[in-house]
C-alpha atoms as a PDB file:
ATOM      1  CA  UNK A   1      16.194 -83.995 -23.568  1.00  0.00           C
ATOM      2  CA  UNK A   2      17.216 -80.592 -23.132  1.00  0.00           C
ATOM      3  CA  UNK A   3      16.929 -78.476 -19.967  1.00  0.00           C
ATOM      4  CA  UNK A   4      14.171 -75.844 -20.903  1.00  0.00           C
ATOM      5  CA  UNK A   5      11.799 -79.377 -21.355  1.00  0.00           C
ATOM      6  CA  UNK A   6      12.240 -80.722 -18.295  1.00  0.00           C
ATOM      7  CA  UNK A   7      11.387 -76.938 -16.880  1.00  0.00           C
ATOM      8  CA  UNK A   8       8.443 -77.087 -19.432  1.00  0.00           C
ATOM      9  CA  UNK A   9       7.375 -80.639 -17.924  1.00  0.00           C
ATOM     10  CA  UNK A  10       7.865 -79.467 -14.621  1.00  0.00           C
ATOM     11  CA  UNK A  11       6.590 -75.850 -14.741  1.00  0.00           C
ATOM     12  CA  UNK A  12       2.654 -76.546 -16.412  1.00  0.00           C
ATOM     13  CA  UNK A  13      -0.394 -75.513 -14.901  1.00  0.00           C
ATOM     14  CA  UNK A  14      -0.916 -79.718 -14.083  1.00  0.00           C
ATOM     15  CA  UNK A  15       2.063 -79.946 -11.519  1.00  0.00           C
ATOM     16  CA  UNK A  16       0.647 -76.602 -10.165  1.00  0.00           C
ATOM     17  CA  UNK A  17      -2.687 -78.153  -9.336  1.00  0.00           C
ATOM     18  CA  UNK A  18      -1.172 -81.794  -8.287  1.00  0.00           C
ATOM     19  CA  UNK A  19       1.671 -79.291  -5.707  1.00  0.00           C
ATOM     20  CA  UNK A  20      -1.686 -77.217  -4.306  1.00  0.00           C
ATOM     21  CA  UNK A  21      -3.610 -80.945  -3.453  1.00  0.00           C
ATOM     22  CA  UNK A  22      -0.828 -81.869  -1.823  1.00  0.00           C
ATOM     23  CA  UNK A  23       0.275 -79.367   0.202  1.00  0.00           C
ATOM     24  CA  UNK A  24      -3.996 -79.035   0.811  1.00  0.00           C
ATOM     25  CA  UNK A  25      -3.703 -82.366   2.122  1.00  0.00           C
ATOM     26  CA  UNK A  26      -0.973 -81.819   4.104  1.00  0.00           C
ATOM     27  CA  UNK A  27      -2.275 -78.882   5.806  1.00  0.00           C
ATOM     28  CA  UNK A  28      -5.272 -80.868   6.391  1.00  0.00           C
ATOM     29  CA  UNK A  29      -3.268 -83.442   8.117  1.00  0.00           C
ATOM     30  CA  UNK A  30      -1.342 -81.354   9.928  1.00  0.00           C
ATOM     31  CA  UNK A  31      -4.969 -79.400  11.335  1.00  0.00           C
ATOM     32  CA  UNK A  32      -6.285 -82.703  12.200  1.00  0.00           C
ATOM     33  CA  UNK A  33      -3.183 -83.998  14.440  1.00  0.00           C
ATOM     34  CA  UNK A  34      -2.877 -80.242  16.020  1.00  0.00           C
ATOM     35  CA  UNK A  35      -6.685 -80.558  16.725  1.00  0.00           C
ATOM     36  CA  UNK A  36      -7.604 -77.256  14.992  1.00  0.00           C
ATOM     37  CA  UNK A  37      -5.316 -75.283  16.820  1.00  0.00           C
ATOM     38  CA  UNK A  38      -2.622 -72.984  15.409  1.00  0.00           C
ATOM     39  CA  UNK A  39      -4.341 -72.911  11.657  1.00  0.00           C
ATOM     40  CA  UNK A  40      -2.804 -69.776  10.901  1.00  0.00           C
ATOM     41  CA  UNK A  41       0.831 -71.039  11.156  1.00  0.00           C
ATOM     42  CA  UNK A  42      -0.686 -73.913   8.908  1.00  0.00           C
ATOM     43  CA  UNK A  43      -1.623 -71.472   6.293  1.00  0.00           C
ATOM     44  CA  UNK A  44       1.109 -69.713   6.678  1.00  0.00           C
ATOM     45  CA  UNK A  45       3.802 -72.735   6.418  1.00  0.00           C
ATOM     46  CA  UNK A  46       1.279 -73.849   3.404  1.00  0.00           C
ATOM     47  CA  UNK A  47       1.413 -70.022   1.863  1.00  0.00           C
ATOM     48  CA  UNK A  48       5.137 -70.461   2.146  1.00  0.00           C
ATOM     49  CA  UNK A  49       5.756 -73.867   0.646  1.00  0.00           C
ATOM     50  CA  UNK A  50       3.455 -72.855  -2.310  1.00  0.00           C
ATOM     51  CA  UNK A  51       5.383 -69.893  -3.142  1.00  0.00           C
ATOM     52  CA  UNK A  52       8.228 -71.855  -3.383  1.00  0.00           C
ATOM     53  CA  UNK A  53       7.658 -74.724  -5.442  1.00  0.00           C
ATOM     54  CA  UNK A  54       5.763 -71.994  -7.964  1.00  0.00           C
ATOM     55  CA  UNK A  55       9.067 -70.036  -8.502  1.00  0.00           C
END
């Protein structure tokens, strides 16, 4: 197996959706133990992490 198809395997629009639910469930987590305070640095961090793993 060559390199360009792991990067297909790991570059579809499935890992895309499985990376968002999990970083969507770890912003929820992280909401829940902060109590609802500082959600905009969650989004943001969550923003951020997204961005990356889609490059």
């Amino acid at each position: 197996m060559g390199l360009d198809e792991l990067k297909d395997k790991v570059s579809g629009e499935g890992v895309e959706k499985a990376s968002d639910a999990g970083l969507d469930k770890a912003g929820d987590a992280a909401d829940a133990k902060l109590g609802g305070k500082g959600g905009e640095q969650v989004d943001t961090a969550q923003q951020a992490a997204d961005d990356k793993i889609g490059q």
